[in-house]
Protein backbone atom coordinates (compact mmCIF):
# COMPACT_ATOMS: atom_id res chain seq x y z
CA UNK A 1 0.00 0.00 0.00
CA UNK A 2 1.39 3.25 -0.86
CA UNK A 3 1.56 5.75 2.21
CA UNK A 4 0.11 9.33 1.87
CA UNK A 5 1.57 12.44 0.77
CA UNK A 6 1.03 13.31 4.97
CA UNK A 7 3.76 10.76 6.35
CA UNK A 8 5.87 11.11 3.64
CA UNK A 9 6.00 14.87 3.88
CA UNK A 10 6.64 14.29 7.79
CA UNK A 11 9.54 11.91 7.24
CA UNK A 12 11.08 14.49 5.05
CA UNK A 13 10.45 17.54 7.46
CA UNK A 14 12.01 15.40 10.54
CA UNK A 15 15.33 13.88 8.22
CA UNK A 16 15.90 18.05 7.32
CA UNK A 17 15.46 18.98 11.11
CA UNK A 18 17.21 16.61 12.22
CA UNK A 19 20.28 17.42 9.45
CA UNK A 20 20.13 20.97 10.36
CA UNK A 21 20.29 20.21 14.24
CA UNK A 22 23.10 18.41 13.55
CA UNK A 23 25.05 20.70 11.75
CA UNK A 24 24.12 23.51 14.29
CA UNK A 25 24.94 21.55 17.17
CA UNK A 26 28.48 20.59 15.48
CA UNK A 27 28.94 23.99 14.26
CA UNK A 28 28.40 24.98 17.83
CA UNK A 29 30.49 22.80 19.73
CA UNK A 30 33.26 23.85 17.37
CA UNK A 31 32.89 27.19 18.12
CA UNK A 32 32.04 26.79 21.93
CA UNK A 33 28.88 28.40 21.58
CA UNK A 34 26.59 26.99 24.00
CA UNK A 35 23.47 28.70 22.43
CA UNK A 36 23.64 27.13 18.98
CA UNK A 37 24.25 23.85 20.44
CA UNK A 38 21.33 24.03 22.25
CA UNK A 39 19.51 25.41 19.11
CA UNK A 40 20.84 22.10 16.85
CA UNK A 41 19.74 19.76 20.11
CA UNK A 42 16.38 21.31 19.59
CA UNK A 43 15.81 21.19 16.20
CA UNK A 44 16.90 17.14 16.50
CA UNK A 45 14.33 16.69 18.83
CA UNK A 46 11.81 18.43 16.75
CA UNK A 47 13.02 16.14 13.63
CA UNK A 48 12.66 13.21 15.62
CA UNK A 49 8.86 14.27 16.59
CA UNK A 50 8.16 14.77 12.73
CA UNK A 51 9.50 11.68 11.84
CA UNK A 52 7.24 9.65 14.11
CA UNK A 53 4.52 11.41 13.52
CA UNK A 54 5.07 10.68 9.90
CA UNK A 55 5.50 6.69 11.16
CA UNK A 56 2.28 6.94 12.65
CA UNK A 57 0.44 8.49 9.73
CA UNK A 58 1.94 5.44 7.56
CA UNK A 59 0.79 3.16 10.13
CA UNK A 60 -2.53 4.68 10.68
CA UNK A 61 -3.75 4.46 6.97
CA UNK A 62 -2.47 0.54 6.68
CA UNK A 63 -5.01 0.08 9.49
């Protein structure tokens, strides 16, 4: 079954938050800026929400 524009659009959201949190956490901790790390641990989180709730979309319309 093919899952809906929804979940796939979540998945996509959380994999470029979670990138970007990445990359501002590592840019951060290079730089020894607390702030940005903090801002990059946040934005993982937030890609990790997205993703499930993308997971749960899939798994809602196989129901």
């Amino acid at each position: 079954m093919a899952e809906n524009k929804q979940s796939l659009g979540d998945k996509v959201k959380g994999a470029v938050s979670k990138a970007k949190g990445e990359a501002k956490d590592q840019i951060g901790n290079a730089k020894n800026d607390k702030g940005m790390q903090a801002d990059g641990k946040k934005d993982k989180a937030k890609g990790s929400l997205q993703d499930t709730a993308g997971k749960l979309k899939e798994n809602s319309d196989r129901r």
